[in-house]
C-alpha atoms as a PDB file:
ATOM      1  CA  UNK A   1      91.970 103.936  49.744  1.00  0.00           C
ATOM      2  CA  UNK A   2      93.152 102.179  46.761  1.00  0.00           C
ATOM      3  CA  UNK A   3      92.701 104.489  43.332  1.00  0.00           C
ATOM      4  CA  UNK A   4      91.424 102.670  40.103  1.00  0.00           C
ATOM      5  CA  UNK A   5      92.471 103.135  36.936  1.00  0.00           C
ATOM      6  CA  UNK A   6      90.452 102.643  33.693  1.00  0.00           C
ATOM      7  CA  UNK A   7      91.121 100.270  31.299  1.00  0.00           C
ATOM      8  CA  UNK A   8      92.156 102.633  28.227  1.00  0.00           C
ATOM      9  CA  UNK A   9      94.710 104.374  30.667  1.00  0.00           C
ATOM     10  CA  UNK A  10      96.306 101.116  31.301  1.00  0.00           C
ATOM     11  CA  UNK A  11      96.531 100.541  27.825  1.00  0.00           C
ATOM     12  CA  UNK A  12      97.402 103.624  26.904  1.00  0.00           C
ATOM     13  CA  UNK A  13     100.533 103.814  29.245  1.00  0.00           C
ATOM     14  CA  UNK A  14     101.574 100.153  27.911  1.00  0.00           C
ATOM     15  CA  UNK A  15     101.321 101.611  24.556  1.00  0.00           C
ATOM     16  CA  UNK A  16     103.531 104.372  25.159  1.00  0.00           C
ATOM     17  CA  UNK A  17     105.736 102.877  27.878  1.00  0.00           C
ATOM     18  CA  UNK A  18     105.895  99.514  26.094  1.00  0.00           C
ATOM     19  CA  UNK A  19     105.332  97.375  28.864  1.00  0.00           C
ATOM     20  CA  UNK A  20     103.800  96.473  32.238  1.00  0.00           C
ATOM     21  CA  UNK A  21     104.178  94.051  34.856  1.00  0.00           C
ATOM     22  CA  UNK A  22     102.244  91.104  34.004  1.00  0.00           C
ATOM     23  CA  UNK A  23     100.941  90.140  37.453  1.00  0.00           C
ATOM     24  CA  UNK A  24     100.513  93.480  38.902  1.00  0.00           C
ATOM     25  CA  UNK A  25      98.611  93.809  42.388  1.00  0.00           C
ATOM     26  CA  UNK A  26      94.897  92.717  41.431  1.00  0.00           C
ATOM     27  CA  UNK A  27      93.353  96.723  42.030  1.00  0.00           C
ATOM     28  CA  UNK A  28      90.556  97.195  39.430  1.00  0.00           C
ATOM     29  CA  UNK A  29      87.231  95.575  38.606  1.00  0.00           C
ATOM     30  CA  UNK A  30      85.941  95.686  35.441  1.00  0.00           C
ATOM     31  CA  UNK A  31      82.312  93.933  33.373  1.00  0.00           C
ATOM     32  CA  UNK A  32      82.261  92.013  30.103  1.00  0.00           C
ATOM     33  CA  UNK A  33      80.384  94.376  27.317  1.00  0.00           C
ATOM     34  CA  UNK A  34      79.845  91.879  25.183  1.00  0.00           C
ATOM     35  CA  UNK A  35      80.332  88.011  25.165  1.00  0.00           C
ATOM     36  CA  UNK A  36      84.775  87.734  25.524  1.00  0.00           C
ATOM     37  CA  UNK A  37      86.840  84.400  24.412  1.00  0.00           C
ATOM     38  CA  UNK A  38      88.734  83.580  27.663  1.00  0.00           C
ATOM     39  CA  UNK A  39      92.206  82.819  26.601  1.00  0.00           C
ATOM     40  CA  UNK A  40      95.241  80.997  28.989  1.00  0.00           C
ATOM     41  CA  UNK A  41      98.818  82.394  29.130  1.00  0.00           C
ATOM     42  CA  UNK A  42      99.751  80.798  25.913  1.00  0.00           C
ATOM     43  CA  UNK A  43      96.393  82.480  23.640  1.00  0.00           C
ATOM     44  CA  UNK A  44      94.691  79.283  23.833  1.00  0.00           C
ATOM     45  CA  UNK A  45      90.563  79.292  23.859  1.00  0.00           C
ATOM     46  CA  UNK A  46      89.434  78.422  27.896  1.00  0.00           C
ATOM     47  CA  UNK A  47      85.710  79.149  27.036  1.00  0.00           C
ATOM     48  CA  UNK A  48      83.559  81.753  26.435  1.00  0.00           C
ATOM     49  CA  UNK A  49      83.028  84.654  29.087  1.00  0.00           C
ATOM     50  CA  UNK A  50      79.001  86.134  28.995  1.00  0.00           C
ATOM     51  CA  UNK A  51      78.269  89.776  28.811  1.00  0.00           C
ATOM     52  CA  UNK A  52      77.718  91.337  32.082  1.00  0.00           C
ATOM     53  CA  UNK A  53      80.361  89.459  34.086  1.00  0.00           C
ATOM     54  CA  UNK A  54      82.584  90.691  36.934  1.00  0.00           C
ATOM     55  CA  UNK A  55      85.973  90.610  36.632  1.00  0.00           C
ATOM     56  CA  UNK A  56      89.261  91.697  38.552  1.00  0.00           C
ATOM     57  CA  UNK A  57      91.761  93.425  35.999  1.00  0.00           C
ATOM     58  CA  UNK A  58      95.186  92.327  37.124  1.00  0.00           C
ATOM     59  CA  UNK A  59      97.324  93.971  34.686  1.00  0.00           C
ATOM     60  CA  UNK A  60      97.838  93.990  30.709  1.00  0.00           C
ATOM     61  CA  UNK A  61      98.880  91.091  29.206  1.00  0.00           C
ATOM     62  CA  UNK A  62     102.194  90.865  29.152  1.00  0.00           C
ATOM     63  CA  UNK A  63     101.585  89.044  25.469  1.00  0.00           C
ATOM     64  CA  UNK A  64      99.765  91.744  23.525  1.00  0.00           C
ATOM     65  CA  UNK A  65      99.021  94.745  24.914  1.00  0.00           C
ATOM     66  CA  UNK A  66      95.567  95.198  23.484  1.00  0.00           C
ATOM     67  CA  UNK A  67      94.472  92.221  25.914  1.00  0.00           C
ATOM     68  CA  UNK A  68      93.821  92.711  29.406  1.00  0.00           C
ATOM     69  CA  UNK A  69      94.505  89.762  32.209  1.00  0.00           C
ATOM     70  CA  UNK A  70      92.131  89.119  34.445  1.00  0.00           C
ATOM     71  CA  UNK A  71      90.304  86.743  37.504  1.00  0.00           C
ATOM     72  CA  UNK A  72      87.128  85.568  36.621  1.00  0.00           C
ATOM     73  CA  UNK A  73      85.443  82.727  38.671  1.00  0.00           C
ATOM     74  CA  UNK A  74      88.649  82.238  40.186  1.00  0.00           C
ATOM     75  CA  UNK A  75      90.325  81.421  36.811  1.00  0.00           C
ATOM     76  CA  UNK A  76      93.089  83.476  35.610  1.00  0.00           C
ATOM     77  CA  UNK A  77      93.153  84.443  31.916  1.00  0.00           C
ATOM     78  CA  UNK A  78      93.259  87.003  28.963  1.00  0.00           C
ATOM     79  CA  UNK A  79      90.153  88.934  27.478  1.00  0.00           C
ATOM     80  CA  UNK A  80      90.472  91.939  24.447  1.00  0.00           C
ATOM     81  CA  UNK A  81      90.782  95.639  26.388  1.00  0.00           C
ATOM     82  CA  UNK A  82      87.926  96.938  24.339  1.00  0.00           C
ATOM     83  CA  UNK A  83      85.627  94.294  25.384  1.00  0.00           C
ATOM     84  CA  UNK A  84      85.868  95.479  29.214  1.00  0.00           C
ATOM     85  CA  UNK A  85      84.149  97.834  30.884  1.00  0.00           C
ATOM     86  CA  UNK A  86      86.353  99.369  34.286  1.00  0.00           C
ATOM     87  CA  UNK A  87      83.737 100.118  37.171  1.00  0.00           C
ATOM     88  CA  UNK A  88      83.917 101.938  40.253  1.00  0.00           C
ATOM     89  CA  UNK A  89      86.262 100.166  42.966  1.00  0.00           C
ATOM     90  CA  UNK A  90      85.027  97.294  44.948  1.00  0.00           C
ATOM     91  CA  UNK A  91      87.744  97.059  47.253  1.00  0.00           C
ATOM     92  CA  UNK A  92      88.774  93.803  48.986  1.00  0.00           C
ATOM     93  CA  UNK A  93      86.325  93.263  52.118  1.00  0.00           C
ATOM     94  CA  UNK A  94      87.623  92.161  55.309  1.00  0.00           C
ATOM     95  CA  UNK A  95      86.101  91.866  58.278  1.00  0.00           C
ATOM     96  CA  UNK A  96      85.582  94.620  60.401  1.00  0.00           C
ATOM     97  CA  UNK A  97      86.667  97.278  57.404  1.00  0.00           C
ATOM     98  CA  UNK A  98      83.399  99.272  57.021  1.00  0.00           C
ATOM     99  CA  UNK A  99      82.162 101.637  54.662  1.00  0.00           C
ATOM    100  CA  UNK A 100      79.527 103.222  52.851  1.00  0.00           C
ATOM    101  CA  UNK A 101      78.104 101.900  49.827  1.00  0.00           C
ATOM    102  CA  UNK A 102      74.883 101.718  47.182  1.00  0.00           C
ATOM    103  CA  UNK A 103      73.612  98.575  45.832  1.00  0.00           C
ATOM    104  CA  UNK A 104      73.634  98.733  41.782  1.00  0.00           C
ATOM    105  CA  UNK A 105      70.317  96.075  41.539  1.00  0.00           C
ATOM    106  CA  UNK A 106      67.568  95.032  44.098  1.00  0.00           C
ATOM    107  CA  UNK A 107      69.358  92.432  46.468  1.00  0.00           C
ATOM    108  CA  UNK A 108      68.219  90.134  48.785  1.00  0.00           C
ATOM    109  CA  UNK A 109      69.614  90.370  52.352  1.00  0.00           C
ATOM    110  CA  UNK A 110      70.058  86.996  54.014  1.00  0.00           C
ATOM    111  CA  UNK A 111      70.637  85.828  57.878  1.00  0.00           C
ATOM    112  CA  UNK A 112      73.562  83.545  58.848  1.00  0.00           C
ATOM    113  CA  UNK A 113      71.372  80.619  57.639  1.00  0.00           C
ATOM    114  CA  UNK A 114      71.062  81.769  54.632  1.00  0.00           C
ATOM    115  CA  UNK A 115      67.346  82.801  54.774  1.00  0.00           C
ATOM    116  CA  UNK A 116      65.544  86.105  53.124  1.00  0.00           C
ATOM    117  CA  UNK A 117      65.001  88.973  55.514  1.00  0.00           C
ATOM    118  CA  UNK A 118      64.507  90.980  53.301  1.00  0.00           C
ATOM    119  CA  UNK A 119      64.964  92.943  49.380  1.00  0.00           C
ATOM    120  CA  UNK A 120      66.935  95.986  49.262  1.00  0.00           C
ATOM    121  CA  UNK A 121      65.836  98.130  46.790  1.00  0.00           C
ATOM    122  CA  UNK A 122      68.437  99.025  44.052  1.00  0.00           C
ATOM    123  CA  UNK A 123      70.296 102.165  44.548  1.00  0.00           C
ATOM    124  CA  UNK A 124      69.684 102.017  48.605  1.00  0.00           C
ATOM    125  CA  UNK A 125      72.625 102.756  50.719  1.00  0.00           C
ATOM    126  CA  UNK A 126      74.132 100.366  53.148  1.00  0.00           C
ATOM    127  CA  UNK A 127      77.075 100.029  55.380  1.00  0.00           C
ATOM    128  CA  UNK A 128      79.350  97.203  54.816  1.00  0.00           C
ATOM    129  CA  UNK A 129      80.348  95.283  57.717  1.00  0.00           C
ATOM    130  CA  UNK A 130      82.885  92.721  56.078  1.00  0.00           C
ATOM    131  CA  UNK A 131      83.230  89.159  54.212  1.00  0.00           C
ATOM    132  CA  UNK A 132      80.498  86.891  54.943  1.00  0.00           C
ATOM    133  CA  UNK A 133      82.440  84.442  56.780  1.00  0.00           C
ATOM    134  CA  UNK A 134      79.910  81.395  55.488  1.00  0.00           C
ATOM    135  CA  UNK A 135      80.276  82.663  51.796  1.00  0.00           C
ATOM    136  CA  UNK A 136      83.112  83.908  49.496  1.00  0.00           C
ATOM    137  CA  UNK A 137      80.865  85.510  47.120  1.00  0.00           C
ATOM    138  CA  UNK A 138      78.686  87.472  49.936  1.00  0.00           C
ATOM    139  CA  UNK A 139      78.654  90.655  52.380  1.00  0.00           C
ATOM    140  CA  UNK A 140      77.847  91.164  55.280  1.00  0.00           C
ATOM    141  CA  UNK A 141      75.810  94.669  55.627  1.00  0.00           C
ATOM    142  CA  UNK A 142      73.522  96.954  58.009  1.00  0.00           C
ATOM    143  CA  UNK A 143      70.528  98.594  55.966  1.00  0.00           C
ATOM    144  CA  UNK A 144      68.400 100.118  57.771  1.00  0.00           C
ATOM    145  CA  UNK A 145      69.006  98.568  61.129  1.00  0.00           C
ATOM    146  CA  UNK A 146      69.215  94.882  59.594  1.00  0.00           C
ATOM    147  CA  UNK A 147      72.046  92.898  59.413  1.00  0.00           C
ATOM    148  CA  UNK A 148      72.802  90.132  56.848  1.00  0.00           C
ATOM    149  CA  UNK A 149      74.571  89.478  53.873  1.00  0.00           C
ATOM    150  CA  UNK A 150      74.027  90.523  50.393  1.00  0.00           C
ATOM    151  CA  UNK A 151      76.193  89.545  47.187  1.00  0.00           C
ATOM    152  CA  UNK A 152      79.403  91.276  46.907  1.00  0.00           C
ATOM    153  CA  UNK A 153      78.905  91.856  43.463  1.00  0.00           C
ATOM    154  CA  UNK A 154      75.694  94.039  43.676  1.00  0.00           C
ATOM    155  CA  UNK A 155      77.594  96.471  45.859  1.00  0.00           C
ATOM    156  CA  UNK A 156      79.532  99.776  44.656  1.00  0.00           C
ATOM    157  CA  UNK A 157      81.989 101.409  47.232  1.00  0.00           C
ATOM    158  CA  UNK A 158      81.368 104.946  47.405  1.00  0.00           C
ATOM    159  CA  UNK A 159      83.616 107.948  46.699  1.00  0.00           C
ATOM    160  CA  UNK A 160      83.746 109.554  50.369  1.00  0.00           C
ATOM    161  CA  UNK A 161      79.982 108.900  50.037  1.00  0.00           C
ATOM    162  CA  UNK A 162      79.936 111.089  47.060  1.00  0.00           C
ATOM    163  CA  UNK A 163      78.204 110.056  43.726  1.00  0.00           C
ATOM    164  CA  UNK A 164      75.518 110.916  40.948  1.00  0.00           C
ATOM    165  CA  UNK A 165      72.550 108.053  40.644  1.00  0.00           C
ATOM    166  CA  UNK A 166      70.204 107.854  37.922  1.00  0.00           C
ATOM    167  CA  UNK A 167      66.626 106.018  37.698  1.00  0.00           C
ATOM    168  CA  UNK A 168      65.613 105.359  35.049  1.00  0.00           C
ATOM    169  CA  UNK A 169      62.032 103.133  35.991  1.00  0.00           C
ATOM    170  CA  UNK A 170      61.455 107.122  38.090  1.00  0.00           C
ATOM    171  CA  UNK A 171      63.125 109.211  35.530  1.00  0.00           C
ATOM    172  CA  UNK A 172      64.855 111.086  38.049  1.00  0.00           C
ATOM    173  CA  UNK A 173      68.419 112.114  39.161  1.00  0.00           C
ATOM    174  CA  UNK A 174      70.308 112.348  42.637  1.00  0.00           C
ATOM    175  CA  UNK A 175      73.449 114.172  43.815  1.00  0.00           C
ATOM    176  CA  UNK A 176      74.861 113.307  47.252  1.00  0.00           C
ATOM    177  CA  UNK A 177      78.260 114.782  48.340  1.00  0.00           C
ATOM    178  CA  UNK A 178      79.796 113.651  51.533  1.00  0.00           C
ATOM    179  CA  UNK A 179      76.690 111.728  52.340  1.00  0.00           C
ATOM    180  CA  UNK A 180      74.416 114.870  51.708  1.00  0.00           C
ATOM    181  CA  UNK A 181      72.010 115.685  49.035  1.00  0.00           C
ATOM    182  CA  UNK A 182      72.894 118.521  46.623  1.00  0.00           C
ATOM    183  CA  UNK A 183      70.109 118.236  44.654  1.00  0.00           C
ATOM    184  CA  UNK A 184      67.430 116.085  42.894  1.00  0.00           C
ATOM    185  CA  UNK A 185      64.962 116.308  40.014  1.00  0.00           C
ATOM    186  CA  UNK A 186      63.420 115.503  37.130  1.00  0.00           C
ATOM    187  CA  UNK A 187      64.958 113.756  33.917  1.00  0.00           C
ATOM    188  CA  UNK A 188      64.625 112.630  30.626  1.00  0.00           C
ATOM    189  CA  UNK A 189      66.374 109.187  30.050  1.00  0.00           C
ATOM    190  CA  UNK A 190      66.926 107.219  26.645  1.00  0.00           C
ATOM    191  CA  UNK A 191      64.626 106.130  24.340  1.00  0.00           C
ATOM    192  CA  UNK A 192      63.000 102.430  26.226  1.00  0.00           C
ATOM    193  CA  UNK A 193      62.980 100.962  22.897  1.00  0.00           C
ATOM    194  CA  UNK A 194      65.888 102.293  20.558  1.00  0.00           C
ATOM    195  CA  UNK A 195      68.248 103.392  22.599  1.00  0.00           C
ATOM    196  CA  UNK A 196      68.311 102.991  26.496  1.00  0.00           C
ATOM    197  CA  UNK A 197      70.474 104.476  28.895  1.00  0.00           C
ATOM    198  CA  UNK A 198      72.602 101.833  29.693  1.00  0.00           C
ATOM    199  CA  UNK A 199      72.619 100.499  33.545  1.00  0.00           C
ATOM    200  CA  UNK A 200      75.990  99.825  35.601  1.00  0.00           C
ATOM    201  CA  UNK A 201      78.411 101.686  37.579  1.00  0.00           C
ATOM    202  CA  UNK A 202      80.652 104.326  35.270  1.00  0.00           C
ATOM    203  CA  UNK A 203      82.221 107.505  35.917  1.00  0.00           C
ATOM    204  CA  UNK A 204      82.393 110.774  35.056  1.00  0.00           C
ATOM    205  CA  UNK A 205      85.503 110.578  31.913  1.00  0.00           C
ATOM    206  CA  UNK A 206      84.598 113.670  30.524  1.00  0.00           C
ATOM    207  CA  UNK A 207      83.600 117.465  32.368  1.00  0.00           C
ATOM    208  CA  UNK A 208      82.799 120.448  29.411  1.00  0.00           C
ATOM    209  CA  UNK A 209      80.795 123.400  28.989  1.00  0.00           C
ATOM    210  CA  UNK A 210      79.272 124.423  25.475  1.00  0.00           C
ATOM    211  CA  UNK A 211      79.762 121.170  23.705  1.00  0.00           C
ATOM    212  CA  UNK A 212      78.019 119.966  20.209  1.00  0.00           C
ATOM    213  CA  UNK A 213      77.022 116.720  20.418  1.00  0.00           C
ATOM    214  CA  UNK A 214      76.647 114.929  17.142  1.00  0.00           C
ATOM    215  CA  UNK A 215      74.902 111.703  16.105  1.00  0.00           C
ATOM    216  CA  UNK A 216      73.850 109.847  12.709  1.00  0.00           C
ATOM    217  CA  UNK A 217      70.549 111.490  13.102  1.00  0.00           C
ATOM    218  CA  UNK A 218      70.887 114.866  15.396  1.00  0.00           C
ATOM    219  CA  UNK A 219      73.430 117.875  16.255  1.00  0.00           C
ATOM    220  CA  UNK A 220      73.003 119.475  19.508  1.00  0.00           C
ATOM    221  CA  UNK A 221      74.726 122.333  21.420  1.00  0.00           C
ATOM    222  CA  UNK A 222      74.668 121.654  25.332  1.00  0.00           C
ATOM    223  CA  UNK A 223      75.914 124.114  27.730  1.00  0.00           C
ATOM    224  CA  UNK A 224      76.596 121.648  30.301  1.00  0.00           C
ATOM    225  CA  UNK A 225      78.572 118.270  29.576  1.00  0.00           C
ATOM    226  CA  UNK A 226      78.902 114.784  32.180  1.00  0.00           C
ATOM    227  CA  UNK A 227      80.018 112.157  30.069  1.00  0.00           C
ATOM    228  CA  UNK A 228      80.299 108.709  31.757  1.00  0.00           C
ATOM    229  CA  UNK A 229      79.367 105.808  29.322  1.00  0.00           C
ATOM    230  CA  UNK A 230      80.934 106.047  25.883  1.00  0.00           C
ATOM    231  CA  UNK A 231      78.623 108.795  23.891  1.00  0.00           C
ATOM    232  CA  UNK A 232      76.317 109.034  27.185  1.00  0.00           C
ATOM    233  CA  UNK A 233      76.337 111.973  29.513  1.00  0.00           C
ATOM    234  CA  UNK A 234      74.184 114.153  31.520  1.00  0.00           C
ATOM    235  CA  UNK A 235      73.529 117.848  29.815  1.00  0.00           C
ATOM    236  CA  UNK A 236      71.276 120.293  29.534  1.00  0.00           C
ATOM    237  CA  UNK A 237      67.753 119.606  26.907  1.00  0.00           C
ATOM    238  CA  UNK A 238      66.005 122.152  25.463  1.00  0.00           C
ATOM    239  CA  UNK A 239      62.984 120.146  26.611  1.00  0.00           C
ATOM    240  CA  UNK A 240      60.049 121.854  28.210  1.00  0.00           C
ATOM    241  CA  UNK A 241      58.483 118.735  30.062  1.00  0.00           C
ATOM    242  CA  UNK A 242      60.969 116.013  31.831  1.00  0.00           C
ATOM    243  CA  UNK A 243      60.442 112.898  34.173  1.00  0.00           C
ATOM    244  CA  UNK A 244      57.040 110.475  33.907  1.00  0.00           C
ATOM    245  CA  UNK A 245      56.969 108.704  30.635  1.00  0.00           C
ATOM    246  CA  UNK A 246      58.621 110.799  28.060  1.00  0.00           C
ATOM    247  CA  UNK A 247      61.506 108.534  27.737  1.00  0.00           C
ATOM    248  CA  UNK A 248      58.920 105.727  26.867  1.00  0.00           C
ATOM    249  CA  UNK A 249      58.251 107.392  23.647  1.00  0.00           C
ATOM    250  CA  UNK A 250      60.130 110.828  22.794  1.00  0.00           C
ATOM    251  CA  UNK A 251      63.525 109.253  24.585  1.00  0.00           C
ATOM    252  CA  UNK A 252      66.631 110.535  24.212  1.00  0.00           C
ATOM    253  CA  UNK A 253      69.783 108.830  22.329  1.00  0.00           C
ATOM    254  CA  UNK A 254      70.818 107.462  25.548  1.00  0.00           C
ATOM    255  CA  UNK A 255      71.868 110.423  27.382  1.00  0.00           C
ATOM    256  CA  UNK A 256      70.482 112.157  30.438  1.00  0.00           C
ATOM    257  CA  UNK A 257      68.269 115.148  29.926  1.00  0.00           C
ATOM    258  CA  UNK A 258      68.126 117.204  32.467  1.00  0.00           C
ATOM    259  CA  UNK A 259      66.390 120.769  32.363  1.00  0.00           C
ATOM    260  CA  UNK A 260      69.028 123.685  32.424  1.00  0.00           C
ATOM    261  CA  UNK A 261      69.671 125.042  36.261  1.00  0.00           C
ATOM    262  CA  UNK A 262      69.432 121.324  37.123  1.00  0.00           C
ATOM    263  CA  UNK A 263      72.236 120.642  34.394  1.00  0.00           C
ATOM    264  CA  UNK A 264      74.352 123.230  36.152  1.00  0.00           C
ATOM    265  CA  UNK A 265      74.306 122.379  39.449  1.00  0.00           C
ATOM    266  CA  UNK A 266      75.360 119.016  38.735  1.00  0.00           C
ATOM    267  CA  UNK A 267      78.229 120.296  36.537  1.00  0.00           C
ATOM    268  CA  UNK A 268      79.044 122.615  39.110  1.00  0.00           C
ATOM    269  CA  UNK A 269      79.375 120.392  41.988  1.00  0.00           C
ATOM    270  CA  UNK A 270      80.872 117.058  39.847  1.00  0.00           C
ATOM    271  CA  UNK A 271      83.978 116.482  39.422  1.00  0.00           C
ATOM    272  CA  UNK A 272      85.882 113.865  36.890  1.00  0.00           C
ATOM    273  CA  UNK A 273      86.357 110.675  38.333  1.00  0.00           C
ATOM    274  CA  UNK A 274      83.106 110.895  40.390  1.00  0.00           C
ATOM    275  CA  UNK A 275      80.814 107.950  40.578  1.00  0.00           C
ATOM    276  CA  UNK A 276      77.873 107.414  38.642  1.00  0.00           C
ATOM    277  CA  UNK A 277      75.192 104.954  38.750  1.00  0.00           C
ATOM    278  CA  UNK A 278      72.115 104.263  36.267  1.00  0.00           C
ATOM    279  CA  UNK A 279      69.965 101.554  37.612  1.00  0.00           C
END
């Protein structure tokens, strides 16, 4: 199985190395944090890339290293490192290659003529079969006993079936480790209205015990540290009520709260590099 690297690491090896390969072998997927200028070979303006888009990271661009040079839509073209979010793998599908994965979103699962069977709900699991042979942009899956297809896009391959998945509409968090549960429970997720866990597919970056976080407006010592997101990570709270609808009102700053022993057990049992999904 293919290994995927995130984007600052790429960056960071051009940096120091002083260059890459410009049309490396297409191995990492990445999502547009913000609205990107799509620029040709030559730094020319294509158009305007939206927030939230897909893309395959093909290598650095060979023309400034703080760019990255991607696929998107079947286009080939340059977008600013920092604007690009790396996500778990989502390895090439071919048919007959199977293998595990959760859907990030609800997804609709269609038959060969294209019509619904049914919604899966987001964060189900599901066993990809292979490419939908009727359509580039589709998978073909078993959930549940039912076969169809479902977009490729909505689907995150699994590490050995092991991964950390947050819900934020429940408020509560999973473990599963070689396709078993570790453990489960209650959380407190950020503030609805201010500041929002964000949603996607991350990783753990970042594995530490007895950490201050610090913000504009608070200073907290943790004893249990799972960054995946930029400043958000799953830790230990202080809290003495979590889950229902806390985070509606009395949210945190975008972190996951978790009460202590629950904390633990997740730090115990993560590891960095290990999937995580908020949906």
């Amino acid at each position: 199985m293919k290994k995927f690297f995130s984007i600052m690491l790429i960056v960071a090896l051009v940096l120091s190395l002083g260059s890459i390969t410009a049309h490396a072998e297409s191995n990492s997927y990445g999502e547009a944090n913000t609205c990107l200028a799509f620029r040709d070979s030559r730094g020319n303006w294509i158009t305007d890339m939206p927030s939230g888009e897909l893309m395959t990271i093909l290598s650095v661009d060979s023309r400034d290293s703080k760019r990255l040079w991607v696929n998107w839509n079947g286009q080939e073209g340059s977008v600013i490192a920092t604007g690009v979010d790396s996500t778990e793998e989502v390895p090439d599908i071919l048919p007959g290659h199977t293998f595990n994965g959760i859907t990030k979103w609800d997804l609709n699962i269609r038959d060969s003529s294209y019509n619904l069977l049914d919604t899966i709900p987001g964060g189900s699991k599901v066993e990809v079969i292979g490419q939908d042979p009727n359509y580039s942009d589709r998978t073909l899956v078993n959930w549940k006993g039912i076969e169809g297809s479902i977009l490729t896009s909505g689907i995150l391959r699994t590490d050995y079936d092991s991964f950390i998945i947050v819900y934020r509409e429940s408020q509560t968090i999973s473990m599963y480790k070689n396709g078993g549960l570790v453990v489960t429970g209650s959380v407190v997720t950020g503030n609805l209205y201010t500041h929002d866990t964000p949603a996607g597919a991350f990783s753990v970056v970042e594995r530490d015990t007895n950490v201050t976080l610090k913000g504009a407006d608070y200073e907290v010592e943790v004893s249990y540290w799972l960054r995946f997101y930029k400043g958000c990570g799953i830790h230990d709270s202080t809290r003495t009520a979590f889950g229902g609808e806390i985070y509606k009102t009395n949210g945190s700053h975008g972190c996951v709260n978790c009460p202590k022993s629950l904390a633990k057990t997740l730090y115990d049992e993560a590891y960095v590099g290990m999937t995580v999904v908020v949906i």
